[in-house]
PDB file of N, CA and C in Angstrom:
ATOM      1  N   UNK A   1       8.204   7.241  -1.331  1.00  0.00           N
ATOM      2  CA  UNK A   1       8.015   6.061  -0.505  1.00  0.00           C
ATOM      3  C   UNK A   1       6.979   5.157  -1.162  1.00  0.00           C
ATOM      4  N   UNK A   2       7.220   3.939  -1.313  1.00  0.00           N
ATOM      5  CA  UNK A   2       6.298   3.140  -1.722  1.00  0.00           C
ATOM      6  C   UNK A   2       5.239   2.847  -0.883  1.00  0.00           C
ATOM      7  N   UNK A   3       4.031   2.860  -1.439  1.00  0.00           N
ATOM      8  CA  UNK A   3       3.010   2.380  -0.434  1.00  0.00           C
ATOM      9  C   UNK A   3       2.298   0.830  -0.531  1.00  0.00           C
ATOM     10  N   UNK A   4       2.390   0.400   0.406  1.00  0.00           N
ATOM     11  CA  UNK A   4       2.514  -0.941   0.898  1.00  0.00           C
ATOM     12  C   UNK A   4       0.937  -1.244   0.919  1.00  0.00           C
ATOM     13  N   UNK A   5       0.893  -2.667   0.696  1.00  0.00           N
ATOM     14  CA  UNK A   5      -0.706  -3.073   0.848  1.00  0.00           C
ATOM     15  C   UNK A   5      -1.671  -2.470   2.032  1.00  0.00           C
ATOM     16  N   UNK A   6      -1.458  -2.172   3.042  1.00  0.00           N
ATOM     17  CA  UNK A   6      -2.125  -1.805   4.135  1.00  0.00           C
ATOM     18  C   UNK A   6      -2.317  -0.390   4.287  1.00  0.00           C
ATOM     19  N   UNK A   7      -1.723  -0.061   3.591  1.00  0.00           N
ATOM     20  CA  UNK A   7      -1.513   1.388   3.273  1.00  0.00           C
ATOM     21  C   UNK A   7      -2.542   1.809   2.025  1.00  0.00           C
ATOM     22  N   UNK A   8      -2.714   0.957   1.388  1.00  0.00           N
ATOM     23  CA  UNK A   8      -3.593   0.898  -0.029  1.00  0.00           C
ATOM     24  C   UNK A   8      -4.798   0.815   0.905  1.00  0.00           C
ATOM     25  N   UNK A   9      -5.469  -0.652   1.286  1.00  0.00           N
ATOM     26  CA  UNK A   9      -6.387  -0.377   1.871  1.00  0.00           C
ATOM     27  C   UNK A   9      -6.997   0.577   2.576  1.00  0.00           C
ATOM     28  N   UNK A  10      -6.170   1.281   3.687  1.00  0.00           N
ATOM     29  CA  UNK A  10      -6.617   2.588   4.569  1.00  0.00           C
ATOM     30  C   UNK A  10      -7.185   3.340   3.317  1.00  0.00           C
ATOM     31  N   UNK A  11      -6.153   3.793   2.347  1.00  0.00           N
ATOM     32  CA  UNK A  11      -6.574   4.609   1.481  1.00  0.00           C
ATOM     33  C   UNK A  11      -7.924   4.430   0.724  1.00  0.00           C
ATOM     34  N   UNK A  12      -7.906   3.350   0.424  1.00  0.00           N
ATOM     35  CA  UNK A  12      -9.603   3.002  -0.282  1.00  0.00           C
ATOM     36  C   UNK A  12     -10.495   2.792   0.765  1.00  0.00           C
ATOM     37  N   UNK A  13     -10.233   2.640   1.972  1.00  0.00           N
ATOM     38  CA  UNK A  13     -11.201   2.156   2.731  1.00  0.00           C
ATOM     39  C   UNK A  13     -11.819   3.993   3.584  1.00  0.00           C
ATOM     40  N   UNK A  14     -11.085   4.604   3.664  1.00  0.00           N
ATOM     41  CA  UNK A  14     -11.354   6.384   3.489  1.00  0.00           C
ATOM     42  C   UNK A  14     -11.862   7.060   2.422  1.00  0.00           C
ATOM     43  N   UNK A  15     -11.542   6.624   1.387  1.00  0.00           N
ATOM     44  CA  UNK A  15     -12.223   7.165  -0.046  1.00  0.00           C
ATOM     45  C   UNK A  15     -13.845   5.797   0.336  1.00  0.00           C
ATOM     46  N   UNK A  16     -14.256   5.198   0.343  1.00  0.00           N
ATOM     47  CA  UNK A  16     -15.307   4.506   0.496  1.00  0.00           C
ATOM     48  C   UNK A  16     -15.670   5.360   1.935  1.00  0.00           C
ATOM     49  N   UNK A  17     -15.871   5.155   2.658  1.00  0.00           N
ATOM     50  CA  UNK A  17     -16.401   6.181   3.974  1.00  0.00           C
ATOM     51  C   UNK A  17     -16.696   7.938   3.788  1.00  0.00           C
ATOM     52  N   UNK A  18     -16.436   8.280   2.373  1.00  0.00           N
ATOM     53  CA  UNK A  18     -16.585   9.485   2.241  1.00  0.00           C
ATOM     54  C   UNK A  18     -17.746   9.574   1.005  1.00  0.00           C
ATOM     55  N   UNK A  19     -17.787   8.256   0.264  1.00  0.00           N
ATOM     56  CA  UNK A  19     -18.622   7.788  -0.434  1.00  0.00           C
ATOM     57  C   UNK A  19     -20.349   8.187   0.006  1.00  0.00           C
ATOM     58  N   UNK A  20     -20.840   8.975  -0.863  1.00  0.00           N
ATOM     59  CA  UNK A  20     -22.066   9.313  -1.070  1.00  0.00           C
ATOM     60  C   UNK A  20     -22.498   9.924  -2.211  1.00  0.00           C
ATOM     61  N   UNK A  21     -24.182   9.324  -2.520  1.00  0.00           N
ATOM     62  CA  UNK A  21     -24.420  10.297  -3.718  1.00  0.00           C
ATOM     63  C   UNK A  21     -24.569  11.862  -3.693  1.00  0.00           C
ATOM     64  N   UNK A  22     -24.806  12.425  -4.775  1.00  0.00           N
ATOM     65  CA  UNK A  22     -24.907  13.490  -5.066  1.00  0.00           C
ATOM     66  C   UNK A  22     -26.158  14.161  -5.801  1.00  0.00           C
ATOM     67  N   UNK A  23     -26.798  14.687  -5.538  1.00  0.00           N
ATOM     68  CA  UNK A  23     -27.906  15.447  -5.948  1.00  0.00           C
ATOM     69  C   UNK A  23     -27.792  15.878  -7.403  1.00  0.00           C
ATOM     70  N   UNK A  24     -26.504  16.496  -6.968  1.00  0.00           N
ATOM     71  CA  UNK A  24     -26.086  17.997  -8.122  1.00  0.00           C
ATOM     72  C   UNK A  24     -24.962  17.082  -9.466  1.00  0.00           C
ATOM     73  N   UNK A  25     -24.456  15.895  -9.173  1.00  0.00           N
ATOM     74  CA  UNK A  25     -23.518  14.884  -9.808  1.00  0.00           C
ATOM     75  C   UNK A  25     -23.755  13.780  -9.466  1.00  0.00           C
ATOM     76  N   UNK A  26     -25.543  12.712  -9.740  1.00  0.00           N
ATOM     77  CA  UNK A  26     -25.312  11.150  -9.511  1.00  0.00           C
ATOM     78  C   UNK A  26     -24.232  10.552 -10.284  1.00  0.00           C
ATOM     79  N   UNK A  27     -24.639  10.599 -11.444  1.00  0.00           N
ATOM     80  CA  UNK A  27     -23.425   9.254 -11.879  1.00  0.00           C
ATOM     81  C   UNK A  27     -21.891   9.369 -11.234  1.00  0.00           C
ATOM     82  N   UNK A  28     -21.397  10.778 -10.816  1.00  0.00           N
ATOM     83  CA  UNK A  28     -19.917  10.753 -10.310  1.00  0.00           C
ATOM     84  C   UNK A  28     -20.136   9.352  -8.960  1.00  0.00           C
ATOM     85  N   UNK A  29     -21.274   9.007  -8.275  1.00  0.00           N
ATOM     86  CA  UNK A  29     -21.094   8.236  -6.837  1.00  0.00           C
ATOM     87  C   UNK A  29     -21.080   6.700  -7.737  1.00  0.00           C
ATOM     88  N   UNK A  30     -21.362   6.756  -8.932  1.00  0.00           N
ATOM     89  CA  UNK A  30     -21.316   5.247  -9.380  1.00  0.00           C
ATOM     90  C   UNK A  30     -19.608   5.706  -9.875  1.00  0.00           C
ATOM     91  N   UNK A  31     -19.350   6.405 -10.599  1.00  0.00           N
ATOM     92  CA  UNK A  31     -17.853   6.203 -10.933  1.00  0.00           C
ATOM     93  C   UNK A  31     -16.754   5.899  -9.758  1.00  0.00           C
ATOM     94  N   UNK A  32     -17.227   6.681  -9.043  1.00  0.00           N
ATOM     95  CA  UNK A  32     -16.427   6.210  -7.406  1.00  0.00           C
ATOM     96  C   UNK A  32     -16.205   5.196  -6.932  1.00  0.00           C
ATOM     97  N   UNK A  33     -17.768   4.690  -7.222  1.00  0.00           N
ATOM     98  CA  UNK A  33     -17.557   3.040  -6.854  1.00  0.00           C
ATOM     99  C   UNK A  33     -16.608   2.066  -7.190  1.00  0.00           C
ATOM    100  N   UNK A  34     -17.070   2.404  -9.308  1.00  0.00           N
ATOM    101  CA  UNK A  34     -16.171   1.672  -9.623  1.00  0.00           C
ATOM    102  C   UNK A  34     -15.209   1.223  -9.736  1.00  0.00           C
ATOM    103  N   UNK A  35     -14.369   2.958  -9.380  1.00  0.00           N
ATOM    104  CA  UNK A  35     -12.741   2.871  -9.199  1.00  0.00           C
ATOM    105  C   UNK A  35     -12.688   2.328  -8.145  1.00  0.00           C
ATOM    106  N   UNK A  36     -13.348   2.357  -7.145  1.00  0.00           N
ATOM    107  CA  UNK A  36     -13.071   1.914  -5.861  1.00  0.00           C
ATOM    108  C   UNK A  36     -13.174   0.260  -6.074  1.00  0.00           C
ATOM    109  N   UNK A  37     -14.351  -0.378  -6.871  1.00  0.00           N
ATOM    110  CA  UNK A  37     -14.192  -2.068  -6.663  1.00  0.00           C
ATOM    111  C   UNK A  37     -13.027  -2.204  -8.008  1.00  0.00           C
ATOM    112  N   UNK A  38     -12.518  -1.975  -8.493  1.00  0.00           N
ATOM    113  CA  UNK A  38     -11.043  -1.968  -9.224  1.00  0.00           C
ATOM    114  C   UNK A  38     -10.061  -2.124  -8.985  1.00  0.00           C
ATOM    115  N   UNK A  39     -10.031  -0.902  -8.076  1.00  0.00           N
ATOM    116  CA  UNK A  39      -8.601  -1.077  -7.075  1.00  0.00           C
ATOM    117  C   UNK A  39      -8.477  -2.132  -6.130  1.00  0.00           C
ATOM    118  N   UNK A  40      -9.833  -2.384  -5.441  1.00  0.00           N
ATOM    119  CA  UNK A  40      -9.844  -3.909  -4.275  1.00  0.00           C
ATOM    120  C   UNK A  40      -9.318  -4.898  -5.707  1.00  0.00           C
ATOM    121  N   UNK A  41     -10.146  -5.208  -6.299  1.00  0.00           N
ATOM    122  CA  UNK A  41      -9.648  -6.269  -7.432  1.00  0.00           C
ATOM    123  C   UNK A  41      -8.147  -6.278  -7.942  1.00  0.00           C
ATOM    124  N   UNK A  42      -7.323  -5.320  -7.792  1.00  0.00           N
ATOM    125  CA  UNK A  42      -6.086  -5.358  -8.511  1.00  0.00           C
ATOM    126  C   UNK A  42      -5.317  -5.699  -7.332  1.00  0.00           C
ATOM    127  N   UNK A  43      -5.964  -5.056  -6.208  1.00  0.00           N
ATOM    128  CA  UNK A  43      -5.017  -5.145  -5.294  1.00  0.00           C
ATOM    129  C   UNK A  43      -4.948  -6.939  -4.765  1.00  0.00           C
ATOM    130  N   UNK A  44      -6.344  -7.297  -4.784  1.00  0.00           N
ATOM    131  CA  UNK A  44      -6.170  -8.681  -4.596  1.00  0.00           C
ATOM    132  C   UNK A  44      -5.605  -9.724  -5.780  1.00  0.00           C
ATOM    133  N   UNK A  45      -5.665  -9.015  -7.077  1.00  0.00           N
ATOM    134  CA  UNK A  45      -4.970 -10.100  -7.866  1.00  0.00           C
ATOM    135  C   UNK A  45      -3.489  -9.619  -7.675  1.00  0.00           C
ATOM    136  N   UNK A  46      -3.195  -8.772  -7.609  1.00  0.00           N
ATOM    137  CA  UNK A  46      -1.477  -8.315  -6.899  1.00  0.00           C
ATOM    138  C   UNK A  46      -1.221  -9.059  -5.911  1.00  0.00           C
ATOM    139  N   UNK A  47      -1.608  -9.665  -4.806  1.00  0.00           N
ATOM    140  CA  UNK A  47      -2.071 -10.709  -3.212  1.00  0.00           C
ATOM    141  C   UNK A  47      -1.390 -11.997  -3.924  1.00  0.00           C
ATOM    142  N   UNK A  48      -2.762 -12.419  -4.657  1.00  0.00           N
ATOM    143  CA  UNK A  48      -2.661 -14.000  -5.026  1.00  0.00           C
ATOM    144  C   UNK A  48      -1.536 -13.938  -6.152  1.00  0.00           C
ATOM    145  N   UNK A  49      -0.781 -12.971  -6.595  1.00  0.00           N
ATOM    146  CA  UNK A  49       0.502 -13.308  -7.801  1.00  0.00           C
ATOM    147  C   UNK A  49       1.866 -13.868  -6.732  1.00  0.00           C
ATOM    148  N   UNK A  50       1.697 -12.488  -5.694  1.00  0.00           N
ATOM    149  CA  UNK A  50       2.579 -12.731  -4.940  1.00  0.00           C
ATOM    150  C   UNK A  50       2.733 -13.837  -3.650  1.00  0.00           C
ATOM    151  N   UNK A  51       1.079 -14.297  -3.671  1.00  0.00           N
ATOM    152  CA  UNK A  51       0.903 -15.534  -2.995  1.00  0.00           C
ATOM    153  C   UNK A  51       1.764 -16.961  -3.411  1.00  0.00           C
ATOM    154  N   UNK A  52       1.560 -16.402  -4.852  1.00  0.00           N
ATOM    155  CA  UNK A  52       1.738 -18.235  -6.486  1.00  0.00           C
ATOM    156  C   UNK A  52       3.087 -17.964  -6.010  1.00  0.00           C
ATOM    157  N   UNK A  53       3.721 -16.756  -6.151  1.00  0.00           N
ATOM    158  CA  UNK A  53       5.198 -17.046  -6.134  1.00  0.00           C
ATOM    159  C   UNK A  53       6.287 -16.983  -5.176  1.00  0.00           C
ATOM    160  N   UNK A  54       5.102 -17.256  -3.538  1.00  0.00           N
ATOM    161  CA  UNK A  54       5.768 -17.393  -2.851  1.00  0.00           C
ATOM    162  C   UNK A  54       6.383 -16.466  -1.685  1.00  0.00           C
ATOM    163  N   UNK A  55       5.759 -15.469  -2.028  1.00  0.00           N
ATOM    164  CA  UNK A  55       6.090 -14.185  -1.805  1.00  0.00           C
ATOM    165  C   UNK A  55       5.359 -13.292  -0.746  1.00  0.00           C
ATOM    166  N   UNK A  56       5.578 -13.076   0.352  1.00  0.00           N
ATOM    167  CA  UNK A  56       4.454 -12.092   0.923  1.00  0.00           C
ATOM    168  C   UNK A  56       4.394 -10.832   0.609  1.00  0.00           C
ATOM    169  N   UNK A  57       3.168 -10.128   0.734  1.00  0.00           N
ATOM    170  CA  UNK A  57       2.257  -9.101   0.166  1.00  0.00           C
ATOM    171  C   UNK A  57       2.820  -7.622   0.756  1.00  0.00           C
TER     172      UNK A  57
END
């Protein structure tokens, strides 16, 4: 099944709510992050492509 924009969000927006550092592994809570502001970014330039062409999301 394909997963649909809103479906993306829940998913990152649960992986962020589980988000905390770590004692025993800091840098893993910065890698988290990053994947996490990545995916918002792709997902919104995926938004505005399908915005240009007319298209809903």
């Amino acid at each position: 099944m394909k997963s649909t924009f809103t479906d993306r969000i829940h998913e990152i927006a649960d992986r962020l709510a589980q988000l905390a550092p770590s004692h025993r592994d800091p840098e893993r809570f910065h890698e988290e992050k990053s994947e996490l502001v990545d995916a918002l970014r792709r997902l919104a330039a995926n938004d505005n492509i399908g915005a240009q062409n007319g298209r809903a999301s």
